[in-house]
PDB file of N, CA and C in Angstrom:
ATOM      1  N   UNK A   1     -96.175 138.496-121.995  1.00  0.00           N
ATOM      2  CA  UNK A   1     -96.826 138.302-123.265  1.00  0.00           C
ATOM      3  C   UNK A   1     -97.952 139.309-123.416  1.00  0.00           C
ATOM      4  N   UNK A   2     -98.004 140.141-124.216  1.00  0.00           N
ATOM      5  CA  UNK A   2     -98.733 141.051-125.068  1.00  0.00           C
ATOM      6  C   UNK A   2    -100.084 140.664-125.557  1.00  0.00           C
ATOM      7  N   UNK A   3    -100.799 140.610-125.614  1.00  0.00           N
ATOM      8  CA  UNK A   3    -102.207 140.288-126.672  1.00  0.00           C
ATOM      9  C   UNK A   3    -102.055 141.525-127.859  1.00  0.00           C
ATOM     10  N   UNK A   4    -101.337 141.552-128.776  1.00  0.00           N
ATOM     11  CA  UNK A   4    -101.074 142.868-129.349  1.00  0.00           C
ATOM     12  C   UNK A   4    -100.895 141.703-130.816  1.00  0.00           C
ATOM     13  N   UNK A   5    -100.372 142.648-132.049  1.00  0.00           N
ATOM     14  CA  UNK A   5     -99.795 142.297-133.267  1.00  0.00           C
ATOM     15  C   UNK A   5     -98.546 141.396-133.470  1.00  0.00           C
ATOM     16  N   UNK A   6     -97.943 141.857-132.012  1.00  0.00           N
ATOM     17  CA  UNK A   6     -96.781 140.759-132.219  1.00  0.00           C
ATOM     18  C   UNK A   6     -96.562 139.367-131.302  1.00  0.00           C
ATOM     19  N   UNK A   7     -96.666 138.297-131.393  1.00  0.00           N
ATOM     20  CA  UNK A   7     -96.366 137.750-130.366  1.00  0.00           C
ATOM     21  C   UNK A   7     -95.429 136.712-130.772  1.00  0.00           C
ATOM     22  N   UNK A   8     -93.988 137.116-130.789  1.00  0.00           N
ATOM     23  CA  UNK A   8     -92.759 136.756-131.150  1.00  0.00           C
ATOM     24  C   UNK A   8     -92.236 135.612-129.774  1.00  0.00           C
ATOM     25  N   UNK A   9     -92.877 136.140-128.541  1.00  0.00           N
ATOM     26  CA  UNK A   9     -92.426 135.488-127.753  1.00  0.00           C
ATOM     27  C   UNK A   9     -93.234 133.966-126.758  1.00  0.00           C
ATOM     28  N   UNK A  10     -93.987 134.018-127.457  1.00  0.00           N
ATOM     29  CA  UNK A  10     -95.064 132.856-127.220  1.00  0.00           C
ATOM     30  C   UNK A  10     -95.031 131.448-127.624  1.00  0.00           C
ATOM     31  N   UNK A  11     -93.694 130.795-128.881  1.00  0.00           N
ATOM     32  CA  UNK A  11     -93.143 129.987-128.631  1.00  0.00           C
ATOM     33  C   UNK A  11     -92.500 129.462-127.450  1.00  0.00           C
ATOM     34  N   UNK A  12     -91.911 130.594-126.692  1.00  0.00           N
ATOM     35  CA  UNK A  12     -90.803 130.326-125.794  1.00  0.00           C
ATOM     36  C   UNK A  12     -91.913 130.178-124.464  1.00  0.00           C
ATOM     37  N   UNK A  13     -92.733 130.602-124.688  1.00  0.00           N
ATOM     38  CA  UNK A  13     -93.704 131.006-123.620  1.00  0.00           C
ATOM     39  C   UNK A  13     -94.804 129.394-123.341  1.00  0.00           C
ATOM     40  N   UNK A  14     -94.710 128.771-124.853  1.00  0.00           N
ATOM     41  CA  UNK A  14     -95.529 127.443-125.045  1.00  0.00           C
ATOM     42  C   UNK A  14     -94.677 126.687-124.643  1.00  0.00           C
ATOM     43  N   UNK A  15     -93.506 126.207-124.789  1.00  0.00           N
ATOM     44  CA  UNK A  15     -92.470 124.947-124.738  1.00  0.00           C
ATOM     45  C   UNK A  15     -92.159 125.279-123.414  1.00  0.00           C
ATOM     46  N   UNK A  16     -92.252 126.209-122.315  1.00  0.00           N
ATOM     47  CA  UNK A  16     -91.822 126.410-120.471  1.00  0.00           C
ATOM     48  C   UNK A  16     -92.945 125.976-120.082  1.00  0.00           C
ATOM     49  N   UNK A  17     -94.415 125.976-120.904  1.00  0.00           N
ATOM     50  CA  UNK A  17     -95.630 125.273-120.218  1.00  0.00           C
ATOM     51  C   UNK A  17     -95.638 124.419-120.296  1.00  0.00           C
ATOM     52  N   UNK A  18     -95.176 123.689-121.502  1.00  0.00           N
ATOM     53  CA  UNK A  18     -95.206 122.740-122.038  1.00  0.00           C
ATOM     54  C   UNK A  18     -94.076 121.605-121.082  1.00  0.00           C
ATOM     55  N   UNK A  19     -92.995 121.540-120.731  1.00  0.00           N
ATOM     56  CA  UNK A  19     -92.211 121.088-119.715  1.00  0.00           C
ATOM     57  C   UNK A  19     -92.505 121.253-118.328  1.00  0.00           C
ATOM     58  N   UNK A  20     -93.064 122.103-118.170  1.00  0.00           N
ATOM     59  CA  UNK A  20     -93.909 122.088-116.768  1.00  0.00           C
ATOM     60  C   UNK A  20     -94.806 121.513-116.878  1.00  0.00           C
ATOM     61  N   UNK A  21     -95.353 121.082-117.720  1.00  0.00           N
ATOM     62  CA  UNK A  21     -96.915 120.447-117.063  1.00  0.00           C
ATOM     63  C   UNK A  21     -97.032 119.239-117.839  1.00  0.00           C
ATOM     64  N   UNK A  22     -96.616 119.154-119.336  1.00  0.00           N
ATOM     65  CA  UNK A  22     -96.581 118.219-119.984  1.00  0.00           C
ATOM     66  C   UNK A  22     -95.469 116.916-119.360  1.00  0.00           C
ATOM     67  N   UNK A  23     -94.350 117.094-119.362  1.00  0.00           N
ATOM     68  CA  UNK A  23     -93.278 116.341-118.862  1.00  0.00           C
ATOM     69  C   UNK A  23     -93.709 116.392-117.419  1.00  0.00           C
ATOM     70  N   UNK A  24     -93.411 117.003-116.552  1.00  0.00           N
ATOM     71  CA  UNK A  24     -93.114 116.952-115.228  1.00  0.00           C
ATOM     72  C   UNK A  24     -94.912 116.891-114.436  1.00  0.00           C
ATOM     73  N   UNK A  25     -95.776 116.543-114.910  1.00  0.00           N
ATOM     74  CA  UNK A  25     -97.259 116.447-114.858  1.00  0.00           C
ATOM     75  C   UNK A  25     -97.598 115.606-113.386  1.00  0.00           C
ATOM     76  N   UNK A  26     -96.703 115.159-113.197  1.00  0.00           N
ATOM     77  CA  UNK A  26     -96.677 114.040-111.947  1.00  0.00           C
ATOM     78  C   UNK A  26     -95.856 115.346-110.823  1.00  0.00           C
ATOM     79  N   UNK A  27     -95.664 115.879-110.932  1.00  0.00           N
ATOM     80  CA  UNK A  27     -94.818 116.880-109.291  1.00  0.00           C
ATOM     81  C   UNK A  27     -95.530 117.775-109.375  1.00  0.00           C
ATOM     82  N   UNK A  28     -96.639 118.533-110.638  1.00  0.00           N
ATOM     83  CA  UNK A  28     -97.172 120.060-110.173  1.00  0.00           C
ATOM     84  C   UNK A  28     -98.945 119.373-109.723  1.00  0.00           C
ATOM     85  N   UNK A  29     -99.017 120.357-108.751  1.00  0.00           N
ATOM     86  CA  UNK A  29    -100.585 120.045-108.200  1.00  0.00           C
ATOM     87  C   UNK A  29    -102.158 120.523-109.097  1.00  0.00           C
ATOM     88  N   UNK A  30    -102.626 119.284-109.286  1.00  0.00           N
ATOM     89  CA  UNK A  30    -103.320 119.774-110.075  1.00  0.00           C
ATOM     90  C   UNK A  30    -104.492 121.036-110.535  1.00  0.00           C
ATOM     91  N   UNK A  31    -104.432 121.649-108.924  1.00  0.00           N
ATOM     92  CA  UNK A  31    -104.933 123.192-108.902  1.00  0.00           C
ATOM     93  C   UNK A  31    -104.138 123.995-109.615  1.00  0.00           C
ATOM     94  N   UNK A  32    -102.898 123.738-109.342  1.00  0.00           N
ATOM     95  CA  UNK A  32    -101.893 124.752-110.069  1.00  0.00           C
ATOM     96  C   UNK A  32    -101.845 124.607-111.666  1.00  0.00           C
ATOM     97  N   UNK A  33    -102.121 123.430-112.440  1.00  0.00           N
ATOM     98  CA  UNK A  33    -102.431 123.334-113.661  1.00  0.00           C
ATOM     99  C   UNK A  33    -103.874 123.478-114.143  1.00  0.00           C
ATOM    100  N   UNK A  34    -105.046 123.960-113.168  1.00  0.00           N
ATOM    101  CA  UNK A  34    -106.323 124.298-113.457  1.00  0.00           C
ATOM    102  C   UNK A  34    -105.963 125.518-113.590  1.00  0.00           C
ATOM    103  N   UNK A  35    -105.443 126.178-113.057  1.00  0.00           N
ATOM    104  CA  UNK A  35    -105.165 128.205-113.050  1.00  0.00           C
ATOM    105  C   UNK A  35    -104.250 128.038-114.258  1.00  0.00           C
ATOM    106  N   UNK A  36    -103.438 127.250-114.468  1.00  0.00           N
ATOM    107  CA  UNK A  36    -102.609 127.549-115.955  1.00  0.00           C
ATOM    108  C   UNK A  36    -103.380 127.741-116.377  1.00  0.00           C
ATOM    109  N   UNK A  37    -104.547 126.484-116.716  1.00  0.00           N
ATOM    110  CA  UNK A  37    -105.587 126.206-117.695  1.00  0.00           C
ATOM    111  C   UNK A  37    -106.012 127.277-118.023  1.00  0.00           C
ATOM    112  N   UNK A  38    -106.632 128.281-116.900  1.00  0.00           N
ATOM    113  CA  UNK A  38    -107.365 129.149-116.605  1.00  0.00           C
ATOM    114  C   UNK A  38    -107.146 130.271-117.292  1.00  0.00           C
ATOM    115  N   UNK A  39    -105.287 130.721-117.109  1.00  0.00           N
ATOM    116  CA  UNK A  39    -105.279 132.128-117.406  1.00  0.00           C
ATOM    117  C   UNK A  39    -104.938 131.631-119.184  1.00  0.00           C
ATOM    118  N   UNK A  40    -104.236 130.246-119.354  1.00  0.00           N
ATOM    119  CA  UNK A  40    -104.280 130.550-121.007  1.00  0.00           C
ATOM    120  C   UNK A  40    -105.532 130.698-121.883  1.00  0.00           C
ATOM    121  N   UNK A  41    -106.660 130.358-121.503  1.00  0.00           N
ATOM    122  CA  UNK A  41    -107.679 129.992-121.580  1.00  0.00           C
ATOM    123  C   UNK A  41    -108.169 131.803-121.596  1.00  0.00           C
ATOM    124  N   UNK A  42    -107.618 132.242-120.648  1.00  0.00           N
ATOM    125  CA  UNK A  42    -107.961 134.055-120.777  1.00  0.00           C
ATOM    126  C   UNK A  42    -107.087 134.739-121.924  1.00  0.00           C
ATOM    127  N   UNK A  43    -106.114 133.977-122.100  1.00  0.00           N
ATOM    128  CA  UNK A  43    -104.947 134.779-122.895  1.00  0.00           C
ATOM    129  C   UNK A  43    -105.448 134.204-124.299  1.00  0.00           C
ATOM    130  N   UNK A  44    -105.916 133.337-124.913  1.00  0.00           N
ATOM    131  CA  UNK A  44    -106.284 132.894-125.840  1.00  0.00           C
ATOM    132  C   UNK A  44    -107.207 133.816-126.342  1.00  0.00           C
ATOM    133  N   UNK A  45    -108.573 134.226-125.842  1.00  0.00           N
ATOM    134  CA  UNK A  45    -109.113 135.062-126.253  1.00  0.00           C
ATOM    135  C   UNK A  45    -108.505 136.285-127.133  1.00  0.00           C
ATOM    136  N   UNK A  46    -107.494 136.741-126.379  1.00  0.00           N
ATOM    137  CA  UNK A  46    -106.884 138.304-126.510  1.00  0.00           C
ATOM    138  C   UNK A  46    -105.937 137.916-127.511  1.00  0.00           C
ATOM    139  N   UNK A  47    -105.875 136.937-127.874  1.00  0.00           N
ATOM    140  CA  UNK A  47    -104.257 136.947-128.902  1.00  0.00           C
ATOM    141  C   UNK A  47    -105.339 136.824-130.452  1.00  0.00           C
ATOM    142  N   UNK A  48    -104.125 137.182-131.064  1.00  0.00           N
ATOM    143  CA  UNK A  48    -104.489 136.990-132.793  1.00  0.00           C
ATOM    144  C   UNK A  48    -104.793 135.406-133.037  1.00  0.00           C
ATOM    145  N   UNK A  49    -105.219 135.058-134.064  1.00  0.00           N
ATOM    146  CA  UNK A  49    -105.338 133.612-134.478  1.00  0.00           C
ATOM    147  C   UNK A  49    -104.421 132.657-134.201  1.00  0.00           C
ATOM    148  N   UNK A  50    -103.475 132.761-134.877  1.00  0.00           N
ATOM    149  CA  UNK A  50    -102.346 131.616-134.954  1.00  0.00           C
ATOM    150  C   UNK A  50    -102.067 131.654-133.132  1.00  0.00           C
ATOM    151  N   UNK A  51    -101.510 132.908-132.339  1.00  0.00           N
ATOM    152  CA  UNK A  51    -101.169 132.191-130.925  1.00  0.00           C
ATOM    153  C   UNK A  51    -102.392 131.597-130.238  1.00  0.00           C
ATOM    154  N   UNK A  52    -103.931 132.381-130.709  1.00  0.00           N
ATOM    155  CA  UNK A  52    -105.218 131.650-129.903  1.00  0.00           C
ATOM    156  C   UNK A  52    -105.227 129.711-130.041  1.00  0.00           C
ATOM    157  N   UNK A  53    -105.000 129.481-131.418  1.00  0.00           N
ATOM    158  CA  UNK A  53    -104.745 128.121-132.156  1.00  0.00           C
ATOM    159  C   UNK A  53    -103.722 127.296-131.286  1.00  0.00           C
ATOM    160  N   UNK A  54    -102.772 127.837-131.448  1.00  0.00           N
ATOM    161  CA  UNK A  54    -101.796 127.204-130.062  1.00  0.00           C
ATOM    162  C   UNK A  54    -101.906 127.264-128.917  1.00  0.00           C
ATOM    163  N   UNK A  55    -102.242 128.106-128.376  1.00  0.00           N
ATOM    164  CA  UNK A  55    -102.887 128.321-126.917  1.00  0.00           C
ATOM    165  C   UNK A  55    -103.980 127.152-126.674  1.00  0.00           C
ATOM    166  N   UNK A  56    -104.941 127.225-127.521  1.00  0.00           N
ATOM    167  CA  UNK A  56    -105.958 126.001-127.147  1.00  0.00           C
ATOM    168  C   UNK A  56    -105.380 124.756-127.561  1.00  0.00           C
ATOM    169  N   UNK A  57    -104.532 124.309-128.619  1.00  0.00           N
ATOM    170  CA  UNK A  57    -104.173 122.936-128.620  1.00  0.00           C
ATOM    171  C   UNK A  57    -102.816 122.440-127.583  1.00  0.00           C
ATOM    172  N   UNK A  58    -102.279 123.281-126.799  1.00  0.00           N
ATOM    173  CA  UNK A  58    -101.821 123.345-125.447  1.00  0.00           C
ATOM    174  C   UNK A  58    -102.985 122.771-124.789  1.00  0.00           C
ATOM    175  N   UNK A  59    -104.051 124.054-124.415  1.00  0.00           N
ATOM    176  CA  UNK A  59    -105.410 123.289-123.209  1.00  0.00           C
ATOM    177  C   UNK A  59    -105.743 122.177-123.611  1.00  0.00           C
ATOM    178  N   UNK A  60    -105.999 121.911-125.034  1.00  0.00           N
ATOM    179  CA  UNK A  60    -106.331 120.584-125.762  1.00  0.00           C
ATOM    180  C   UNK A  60    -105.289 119.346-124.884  1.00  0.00           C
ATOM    181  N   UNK A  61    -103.943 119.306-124.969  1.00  0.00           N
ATOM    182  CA  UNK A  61    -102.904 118.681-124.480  1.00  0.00           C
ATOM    183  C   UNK A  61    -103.466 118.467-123.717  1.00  0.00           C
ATOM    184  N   UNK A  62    -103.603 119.404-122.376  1.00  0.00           N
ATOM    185  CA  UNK A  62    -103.339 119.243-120.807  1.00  0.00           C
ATOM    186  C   UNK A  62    -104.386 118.175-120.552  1.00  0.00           C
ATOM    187  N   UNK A  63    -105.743 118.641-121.189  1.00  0.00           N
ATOM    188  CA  UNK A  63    -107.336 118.037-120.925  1.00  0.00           C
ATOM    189  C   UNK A  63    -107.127 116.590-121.009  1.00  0.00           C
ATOM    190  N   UNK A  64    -106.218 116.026-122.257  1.00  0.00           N
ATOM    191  CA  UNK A  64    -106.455 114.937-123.036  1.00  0.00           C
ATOM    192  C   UNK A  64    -105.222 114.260-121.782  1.00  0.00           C
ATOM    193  N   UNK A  65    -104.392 114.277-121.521  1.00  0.00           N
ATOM    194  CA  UNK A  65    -103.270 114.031-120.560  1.00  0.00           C
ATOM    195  C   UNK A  65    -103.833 113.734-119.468  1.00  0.00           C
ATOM    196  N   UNK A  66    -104.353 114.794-118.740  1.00  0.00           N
ATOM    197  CA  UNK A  66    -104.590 114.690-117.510  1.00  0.00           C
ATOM    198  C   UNK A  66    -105.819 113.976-117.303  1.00  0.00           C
ATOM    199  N   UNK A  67    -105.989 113.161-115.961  1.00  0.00           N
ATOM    200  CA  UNK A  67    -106.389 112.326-115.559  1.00  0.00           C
ATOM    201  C   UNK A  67    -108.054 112.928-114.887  1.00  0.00           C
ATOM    202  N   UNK A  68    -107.272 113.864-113.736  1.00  0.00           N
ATOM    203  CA  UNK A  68    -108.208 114.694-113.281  1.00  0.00           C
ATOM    204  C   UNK A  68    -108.599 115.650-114.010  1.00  0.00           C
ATOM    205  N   UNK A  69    -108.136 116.166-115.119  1.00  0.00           N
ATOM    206  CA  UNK A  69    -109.255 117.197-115.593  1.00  0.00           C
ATOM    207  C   UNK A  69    -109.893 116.686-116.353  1.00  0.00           C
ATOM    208  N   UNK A  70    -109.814 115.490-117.119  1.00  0.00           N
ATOM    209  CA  UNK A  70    -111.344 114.428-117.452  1.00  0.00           C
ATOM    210  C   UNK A  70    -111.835 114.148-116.812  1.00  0.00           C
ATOM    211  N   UNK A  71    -112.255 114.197-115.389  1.00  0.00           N
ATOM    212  CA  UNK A  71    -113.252 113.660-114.136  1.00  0.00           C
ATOM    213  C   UNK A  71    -113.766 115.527-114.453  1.00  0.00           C
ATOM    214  N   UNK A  72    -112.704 116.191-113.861  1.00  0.00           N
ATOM    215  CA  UNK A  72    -113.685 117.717-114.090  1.00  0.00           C
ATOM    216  C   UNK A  72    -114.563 117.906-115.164  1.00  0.00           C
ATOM    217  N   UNK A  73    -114.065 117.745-116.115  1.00  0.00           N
ATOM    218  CA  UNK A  73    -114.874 117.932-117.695  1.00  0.00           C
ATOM    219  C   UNK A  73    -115.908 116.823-117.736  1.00  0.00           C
ATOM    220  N   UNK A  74    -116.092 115.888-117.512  1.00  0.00           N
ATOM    221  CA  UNK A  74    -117.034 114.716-117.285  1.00  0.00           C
ATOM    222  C   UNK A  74    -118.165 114.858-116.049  1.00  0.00           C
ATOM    223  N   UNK A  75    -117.572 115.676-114.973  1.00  0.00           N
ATOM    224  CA  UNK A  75    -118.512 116.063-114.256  1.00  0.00           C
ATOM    225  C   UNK A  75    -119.399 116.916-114.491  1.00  0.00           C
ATOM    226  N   UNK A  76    -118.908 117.937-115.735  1.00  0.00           N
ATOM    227  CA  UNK A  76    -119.430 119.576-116.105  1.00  0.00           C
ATOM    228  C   UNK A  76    -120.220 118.955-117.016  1.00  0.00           C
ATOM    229  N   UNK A  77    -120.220 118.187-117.880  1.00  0.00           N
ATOM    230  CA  UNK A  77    -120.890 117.640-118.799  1.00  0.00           C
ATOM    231  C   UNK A  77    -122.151 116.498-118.525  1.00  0.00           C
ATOM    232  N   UNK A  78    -122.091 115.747-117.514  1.00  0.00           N
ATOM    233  CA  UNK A  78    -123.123 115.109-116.855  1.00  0.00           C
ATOM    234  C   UNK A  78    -124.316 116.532-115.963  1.00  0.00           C
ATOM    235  N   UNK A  79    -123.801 117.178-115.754  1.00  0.00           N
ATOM    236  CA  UNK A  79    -124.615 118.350-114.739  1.00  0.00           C
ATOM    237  C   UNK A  79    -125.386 118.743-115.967  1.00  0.00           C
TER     238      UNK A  79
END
């Protein structure tokens, strides 16, 4: 995926994250879905509007889902 004018392929690129982590959320370790977090969270920046918009309501997903990354975010926010 490109951070460029086109990003034609970032549907296909949302719905493989999206089944990995959304569906199957119980078999991947939750370090390994903090670095997802991480690099979409980098890739969001670099994209045009509409994929940044999807990109974060993906992170939006994961945050609101996951168990442990509301203890993370709850910890960052009490500090």
């Amino acid at each position: 995926m490109l951070a460029g004018a086109s990003s034609s392929d970032l549907p296909i690129a949302l719905q493989c994250l999206d089944a990995l982590i959304g569906r199957r959320r119980r078999q991947v370790p939750m370090l390994r879905v903090f670095a997802f977090v991480k690099r979409l969270s980098t890739l969001a920046l670099q994209m045009d509007c509409h994929g940044s918009l999807a990109l974060l309501a993906l992170i939006n997903n994961i945050m609101t889902v996951s168990l442990a990354a509301s203890l993370v975010l709850g910890s960052l926010a009490g500090a």
